[in-house]
PDB file of N, CA and C in Angstrom:
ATOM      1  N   UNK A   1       0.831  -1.173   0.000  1.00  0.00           N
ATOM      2  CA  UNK A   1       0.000   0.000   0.000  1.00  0.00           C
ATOM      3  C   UNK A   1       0.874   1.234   0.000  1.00  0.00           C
ATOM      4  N   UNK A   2       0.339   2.077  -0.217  1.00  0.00           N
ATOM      5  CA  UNK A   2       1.092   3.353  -0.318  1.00  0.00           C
ATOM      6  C   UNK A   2       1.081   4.015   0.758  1.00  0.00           C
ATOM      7  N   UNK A   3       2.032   4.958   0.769  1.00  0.00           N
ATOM      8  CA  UNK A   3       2.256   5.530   2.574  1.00  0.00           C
ATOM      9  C   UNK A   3       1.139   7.024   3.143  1.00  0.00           C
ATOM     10  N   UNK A   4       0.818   7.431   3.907  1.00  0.00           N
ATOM     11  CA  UNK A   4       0.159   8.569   4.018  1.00  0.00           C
ATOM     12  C   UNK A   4       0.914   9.325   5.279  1.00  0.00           C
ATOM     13  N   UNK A   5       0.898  10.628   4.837  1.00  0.00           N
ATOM     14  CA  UNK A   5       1.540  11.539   5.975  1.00  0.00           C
ATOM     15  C   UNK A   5      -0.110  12.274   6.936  1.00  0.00           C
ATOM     16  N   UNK A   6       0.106  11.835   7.423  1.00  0.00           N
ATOM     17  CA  UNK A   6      -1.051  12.864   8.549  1.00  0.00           C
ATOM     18  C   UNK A   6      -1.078  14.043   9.171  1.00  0.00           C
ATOM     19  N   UNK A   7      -1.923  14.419   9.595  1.00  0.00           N
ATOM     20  CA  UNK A   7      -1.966  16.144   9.717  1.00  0.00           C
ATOM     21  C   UNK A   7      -1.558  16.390  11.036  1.00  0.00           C
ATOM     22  N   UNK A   8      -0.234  15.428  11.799  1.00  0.00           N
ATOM     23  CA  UNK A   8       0.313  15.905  12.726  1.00  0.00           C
ATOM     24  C   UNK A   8       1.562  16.127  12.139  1.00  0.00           C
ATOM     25  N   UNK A   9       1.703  16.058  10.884  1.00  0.00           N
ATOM     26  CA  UNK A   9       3.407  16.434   9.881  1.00  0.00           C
ATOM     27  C   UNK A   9       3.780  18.190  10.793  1.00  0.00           C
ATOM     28  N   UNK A  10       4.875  18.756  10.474  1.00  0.00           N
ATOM     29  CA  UNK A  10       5.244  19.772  11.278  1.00  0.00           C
ATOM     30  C   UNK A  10       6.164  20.322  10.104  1.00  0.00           C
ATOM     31  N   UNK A  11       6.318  19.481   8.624  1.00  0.00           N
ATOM     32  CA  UNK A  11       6.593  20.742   7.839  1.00  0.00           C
ATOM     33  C   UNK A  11       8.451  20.582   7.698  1.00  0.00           C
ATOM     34  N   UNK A  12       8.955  19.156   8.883  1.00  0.00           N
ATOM     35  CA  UNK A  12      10.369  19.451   8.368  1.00  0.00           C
ATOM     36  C   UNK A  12      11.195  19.526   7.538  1.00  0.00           C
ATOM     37  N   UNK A  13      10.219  19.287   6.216  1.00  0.00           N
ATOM     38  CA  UNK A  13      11.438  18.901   5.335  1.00  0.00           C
ATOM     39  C   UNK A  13      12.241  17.663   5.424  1.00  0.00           C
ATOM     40  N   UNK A  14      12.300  16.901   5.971  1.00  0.00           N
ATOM     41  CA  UNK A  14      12.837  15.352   6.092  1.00  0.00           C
ATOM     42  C   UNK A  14      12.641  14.517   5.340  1.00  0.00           C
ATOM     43  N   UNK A  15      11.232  14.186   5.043  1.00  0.00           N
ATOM     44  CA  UNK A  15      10.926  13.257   3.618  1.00  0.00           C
ATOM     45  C   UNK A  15      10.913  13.622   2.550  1.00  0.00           C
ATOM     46  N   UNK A  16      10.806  15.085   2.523  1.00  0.00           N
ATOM     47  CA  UNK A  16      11.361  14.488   1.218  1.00  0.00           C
ATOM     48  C   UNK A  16      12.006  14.204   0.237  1.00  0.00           C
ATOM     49  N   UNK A  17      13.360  14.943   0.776  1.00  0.00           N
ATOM     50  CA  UNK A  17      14.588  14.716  -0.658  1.00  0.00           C
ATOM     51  C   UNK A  17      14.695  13.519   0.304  1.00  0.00           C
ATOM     52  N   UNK A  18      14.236  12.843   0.404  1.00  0.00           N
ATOM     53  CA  UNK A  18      14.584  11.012   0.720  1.00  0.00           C
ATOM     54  C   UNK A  18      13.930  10.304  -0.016  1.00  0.00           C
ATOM     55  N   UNK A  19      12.738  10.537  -0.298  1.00  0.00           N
ATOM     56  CA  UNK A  19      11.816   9.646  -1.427  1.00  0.00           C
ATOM     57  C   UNK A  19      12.615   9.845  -2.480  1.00  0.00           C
ATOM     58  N   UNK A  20      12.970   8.195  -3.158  1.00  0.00           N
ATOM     59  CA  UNK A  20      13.454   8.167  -4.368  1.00  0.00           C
ATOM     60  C   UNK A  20      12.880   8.079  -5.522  1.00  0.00           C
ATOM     61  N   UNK A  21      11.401   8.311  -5.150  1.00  0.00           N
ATOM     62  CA  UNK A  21      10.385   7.969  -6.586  1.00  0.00           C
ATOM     63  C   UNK A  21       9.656   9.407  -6.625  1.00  0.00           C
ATOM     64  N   UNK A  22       9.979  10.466  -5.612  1.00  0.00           N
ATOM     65  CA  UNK A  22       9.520  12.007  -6.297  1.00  0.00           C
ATOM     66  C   UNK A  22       8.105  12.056  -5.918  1.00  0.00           C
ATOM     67  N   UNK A  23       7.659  11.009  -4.482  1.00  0.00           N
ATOM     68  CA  UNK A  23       6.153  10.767  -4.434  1.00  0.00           C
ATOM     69  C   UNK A  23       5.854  11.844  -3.470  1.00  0.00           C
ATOM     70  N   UNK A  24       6.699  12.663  -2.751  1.00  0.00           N
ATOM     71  CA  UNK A  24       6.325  12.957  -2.089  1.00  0.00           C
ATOM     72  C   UNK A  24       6.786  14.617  -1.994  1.00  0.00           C
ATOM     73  N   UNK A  25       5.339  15.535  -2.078  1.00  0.00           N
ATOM     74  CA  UNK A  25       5.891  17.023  -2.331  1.00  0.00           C
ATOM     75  C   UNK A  25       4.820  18.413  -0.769  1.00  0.00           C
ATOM     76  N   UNK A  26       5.223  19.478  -1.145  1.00  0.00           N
ATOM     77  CA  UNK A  26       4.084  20.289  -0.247  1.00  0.00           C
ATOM     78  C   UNK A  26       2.763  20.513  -0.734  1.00  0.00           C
ATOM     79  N   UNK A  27       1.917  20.014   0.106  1.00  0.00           N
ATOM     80  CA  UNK A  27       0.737  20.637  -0.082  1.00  0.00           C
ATOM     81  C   UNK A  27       0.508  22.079   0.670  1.00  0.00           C
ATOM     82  N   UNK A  28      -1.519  22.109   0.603  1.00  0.00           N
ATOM     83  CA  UNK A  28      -1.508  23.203   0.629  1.00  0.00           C
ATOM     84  C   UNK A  28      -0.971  23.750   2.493  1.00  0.00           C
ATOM     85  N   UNK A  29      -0.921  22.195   3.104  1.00  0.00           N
ATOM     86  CA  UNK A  29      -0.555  22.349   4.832  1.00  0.00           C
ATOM     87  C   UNK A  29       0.495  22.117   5.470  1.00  0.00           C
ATOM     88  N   UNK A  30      -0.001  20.721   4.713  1.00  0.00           N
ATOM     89  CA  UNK A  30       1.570  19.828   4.803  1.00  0.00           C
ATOM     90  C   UNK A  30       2.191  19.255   3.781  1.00  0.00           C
ATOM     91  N   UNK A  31       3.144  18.134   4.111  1.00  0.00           N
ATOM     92  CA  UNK A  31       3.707  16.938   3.238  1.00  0.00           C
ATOM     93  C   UNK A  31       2.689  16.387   2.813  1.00  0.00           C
ATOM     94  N   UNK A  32       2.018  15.855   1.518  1.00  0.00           N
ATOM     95  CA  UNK A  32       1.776  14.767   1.039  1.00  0.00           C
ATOM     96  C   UNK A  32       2.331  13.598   0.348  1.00  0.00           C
ATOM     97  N   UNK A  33       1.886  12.670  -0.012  1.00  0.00           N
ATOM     98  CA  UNK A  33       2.602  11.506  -0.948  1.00  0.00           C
ATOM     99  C   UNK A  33       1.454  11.300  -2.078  1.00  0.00           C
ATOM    100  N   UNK A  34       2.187  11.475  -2.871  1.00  0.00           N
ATOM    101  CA  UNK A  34       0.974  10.768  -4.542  1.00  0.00           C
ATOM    102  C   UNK A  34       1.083   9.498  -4.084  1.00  0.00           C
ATOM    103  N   UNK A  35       0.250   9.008  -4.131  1.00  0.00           N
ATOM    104  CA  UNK A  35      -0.431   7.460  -4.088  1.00  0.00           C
ATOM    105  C   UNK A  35       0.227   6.831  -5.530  1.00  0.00           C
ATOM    106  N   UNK A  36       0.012   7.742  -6.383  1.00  0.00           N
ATOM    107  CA  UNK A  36       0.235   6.660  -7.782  1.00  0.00           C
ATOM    108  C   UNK A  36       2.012   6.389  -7.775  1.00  0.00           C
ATOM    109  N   UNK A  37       2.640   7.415  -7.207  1.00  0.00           N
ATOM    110  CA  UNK A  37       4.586   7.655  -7.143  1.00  0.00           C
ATOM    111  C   UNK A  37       4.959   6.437  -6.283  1.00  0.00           C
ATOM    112  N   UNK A  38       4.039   5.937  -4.927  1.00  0.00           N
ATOM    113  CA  UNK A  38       4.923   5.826  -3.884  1.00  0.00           C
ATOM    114  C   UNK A  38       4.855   3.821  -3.798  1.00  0.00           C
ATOM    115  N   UNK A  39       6.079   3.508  -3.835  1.00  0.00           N
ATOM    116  CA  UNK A  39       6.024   2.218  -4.011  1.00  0.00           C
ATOM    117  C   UNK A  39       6.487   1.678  -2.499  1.00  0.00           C
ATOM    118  N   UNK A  40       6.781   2.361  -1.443  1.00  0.00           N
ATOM    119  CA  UNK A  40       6.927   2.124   0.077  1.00  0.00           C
ATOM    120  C   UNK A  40       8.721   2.077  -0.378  1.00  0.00           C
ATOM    121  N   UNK A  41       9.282   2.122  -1.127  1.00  0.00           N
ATOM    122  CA  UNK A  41      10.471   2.150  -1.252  1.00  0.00           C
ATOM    123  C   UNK A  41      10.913   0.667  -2.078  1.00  0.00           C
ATOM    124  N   UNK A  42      10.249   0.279  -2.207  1.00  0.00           N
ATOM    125  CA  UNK A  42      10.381  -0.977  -3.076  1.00  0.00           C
ATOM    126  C   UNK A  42      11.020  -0.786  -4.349  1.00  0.00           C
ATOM    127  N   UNK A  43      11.945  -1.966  -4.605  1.00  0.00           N
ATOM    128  CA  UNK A  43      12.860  -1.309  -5.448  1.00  0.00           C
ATOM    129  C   UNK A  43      14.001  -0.539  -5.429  1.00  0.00           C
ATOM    130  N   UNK A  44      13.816  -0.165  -4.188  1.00  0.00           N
ATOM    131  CA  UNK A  44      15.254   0.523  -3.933  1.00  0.00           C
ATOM    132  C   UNK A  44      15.847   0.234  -2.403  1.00  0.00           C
ATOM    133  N   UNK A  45      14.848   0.214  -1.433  1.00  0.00           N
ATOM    134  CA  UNK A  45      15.763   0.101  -0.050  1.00  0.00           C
ATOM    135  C   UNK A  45      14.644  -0.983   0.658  1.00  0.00           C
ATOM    136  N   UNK A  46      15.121  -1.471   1.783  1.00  0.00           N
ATOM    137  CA  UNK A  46      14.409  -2.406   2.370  1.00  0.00           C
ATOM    138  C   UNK A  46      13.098  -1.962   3.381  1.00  0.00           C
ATOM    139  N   UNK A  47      13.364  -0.659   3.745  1.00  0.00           N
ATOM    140  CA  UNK A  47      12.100  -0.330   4.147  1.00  0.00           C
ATOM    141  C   UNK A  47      12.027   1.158   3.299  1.00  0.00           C
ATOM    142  N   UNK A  48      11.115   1.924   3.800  1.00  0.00           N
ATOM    143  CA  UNK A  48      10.528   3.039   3.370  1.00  0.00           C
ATOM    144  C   UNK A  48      11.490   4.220   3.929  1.00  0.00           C
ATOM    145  N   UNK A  49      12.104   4.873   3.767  1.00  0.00           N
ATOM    146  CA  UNK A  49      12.887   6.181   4.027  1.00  0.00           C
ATOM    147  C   UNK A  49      12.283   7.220   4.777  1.00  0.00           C
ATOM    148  N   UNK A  50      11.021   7.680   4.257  1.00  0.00           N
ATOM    149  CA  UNK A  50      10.971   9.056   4.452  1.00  0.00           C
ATOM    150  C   UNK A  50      10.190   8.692   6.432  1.00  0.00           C
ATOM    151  N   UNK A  51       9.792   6.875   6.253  1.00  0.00           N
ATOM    152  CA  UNK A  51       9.675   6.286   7.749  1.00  0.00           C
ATOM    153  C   UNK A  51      10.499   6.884   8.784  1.00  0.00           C
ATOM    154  N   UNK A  52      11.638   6.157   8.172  1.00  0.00           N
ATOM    155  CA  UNK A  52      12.770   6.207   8.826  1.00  0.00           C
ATOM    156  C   UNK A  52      13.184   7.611   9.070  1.00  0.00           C
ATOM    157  N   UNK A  53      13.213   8.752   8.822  1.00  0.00           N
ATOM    158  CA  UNK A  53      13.765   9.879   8.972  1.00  0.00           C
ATOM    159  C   UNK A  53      12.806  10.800   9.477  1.00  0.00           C
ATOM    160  N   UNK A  54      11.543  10.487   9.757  1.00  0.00           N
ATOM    161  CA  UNK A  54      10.293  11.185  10.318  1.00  0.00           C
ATOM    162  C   UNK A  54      10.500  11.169  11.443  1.00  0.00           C
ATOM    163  N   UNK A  55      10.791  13.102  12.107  1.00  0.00           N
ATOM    164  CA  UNK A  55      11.098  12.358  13.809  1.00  0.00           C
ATOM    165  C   UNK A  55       9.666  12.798  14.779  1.00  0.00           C
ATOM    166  N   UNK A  56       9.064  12.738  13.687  1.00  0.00           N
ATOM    167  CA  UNK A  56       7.500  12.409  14.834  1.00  0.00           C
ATOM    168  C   UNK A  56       6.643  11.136  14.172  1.00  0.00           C
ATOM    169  N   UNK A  57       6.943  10.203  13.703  1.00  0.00           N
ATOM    170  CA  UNK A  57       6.136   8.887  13.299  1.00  0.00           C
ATOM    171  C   UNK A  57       4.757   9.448  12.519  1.00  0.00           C
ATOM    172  N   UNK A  58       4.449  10.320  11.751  1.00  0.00           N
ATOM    173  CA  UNK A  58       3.277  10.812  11.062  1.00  0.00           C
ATOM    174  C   UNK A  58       3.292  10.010   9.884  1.00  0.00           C
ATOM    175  N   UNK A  59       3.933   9.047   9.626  1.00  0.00           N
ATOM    176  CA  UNK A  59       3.684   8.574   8.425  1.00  0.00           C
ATOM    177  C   UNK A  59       3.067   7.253   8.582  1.00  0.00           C
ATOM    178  N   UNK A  60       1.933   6.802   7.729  1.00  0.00           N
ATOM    179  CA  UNK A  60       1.344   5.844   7.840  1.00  0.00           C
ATOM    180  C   UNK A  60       1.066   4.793   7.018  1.00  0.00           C
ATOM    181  N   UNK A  61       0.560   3.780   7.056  1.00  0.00           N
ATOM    182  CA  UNK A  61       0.367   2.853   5.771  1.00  0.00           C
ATOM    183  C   UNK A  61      -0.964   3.705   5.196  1.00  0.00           C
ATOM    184  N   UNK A  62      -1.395   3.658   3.973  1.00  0.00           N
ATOM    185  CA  UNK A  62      -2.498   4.692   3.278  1.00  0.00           C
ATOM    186  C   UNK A  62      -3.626   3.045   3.435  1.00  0.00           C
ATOM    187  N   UNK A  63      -4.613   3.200   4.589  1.00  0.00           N
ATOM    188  CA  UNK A  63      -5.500   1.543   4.035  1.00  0.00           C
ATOM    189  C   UNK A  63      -6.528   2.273   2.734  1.00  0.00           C
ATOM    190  N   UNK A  64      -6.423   3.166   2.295  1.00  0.00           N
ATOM    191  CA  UNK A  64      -7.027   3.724   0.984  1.00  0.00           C
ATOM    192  C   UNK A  64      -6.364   3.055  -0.509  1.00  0.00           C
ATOM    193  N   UNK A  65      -5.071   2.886   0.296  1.00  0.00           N
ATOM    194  CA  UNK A  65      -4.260   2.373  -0.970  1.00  0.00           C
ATOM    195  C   UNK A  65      -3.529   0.892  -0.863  1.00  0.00           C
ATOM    196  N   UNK A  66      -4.163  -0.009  -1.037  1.00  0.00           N
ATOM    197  CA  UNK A  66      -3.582  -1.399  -0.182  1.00  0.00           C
ATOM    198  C   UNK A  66      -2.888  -2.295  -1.207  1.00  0.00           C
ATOM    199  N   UNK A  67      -1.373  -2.310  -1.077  1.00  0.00           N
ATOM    200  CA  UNK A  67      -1.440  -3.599  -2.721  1.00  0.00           C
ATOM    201  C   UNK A  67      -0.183  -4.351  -2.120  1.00  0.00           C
ATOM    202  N   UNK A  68       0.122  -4.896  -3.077  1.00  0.00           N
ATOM    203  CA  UNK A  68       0.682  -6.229  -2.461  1.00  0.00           C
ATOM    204  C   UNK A  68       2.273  -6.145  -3.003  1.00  0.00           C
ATOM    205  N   UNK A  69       3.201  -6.605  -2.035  1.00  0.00           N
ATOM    206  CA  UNK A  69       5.126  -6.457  -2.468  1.00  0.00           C
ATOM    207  C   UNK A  69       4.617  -6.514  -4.197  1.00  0.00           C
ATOM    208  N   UNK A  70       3.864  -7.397  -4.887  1.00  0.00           N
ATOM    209  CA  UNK A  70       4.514  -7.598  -6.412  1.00  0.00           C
ATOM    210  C   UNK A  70       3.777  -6.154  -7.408  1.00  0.00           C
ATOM    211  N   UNK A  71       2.773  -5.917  -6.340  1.00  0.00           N
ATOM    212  CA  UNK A  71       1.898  -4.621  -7.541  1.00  0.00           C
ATOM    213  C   UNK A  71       3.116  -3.563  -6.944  1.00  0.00           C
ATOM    214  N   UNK A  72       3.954  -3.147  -5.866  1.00  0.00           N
ATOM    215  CA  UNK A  72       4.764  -2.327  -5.474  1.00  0.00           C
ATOM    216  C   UNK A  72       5.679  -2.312  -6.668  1.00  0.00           C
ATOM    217  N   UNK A  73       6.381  -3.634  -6.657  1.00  0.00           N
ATOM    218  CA  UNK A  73       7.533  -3.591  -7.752  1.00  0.00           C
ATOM    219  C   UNK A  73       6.973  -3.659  -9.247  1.00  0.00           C
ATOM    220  N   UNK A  74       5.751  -3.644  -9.586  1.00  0.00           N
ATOM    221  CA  UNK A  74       5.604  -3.385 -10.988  1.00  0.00           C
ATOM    222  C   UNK A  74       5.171  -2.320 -10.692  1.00  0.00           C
ATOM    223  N   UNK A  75       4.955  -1.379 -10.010  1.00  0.00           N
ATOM    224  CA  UNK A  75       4.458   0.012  -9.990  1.00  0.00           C
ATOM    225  C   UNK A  75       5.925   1.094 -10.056  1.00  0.00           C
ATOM    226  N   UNK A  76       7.342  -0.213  -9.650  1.00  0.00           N
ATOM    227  CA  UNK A  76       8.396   0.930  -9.547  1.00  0.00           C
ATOM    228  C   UNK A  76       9.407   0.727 -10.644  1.00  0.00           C
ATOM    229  N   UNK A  77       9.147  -0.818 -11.576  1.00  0.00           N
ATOM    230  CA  UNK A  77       9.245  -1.349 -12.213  1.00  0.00           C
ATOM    231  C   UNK A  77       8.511   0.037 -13.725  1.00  0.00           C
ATOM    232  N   UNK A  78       7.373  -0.083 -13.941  1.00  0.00           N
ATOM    233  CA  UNK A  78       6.488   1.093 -14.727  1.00  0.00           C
ATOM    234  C   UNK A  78       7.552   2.814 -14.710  1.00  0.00           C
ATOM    235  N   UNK A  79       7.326   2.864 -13.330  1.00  0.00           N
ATOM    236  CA  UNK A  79       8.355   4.230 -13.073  1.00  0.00           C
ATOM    237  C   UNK A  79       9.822   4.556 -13.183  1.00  0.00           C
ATOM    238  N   UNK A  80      10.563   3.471 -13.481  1.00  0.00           N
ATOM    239  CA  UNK A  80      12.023   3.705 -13.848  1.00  0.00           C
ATOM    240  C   UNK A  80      12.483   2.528 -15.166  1.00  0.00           C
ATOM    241  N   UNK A  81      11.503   2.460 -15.498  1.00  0.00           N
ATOM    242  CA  UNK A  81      11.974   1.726 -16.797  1.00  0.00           C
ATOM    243  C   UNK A  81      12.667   2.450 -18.011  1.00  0.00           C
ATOM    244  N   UNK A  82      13.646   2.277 -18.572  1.00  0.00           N
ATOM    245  CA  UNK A  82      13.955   3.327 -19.350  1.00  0.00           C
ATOM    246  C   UNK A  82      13.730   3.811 -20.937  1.00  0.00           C
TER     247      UNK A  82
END
């Protein structure tokens, strides 16, 4: 599934020059993540980054967006193909 930032984000700037698929930019409050960009990091690192570097845990699994390790890697598979 794809990740969701929640509206306790604070705006640091942390996720997102860490996302390597560009899923994740400012909205009109906070951080969001495009749903269609974000492959949880699949494809590139073993967990999710912008997780890992969030120092208030606002990031969440999206249950709006639920798919499975193989739709991840053909979704990151689609996005860096050349």
């Amino acid at each position: 599934m794809a990740l969701l930032i929640t509206d306790k984000c604070i705006n640091c700037d942390m996720c997102d020059p860490e996302c390597p698929n560009q899923a994740i930019s400012l909205g009109e409050a906070i951080y969001e993540i495009n749903p269609d960009l974000c492959t949880e990091c699949v494809g590139h690192y073993e967990k999710p980054t912008c997780i890992s570097v969030c120092p208030i845990d606002c990031i969440i699994w999206d249950p709006a967006h639920v798919e499975t390790q193989e739709q991840l890697m053909d979704k990151f598979v689609k996005l860096h193909r050349s």
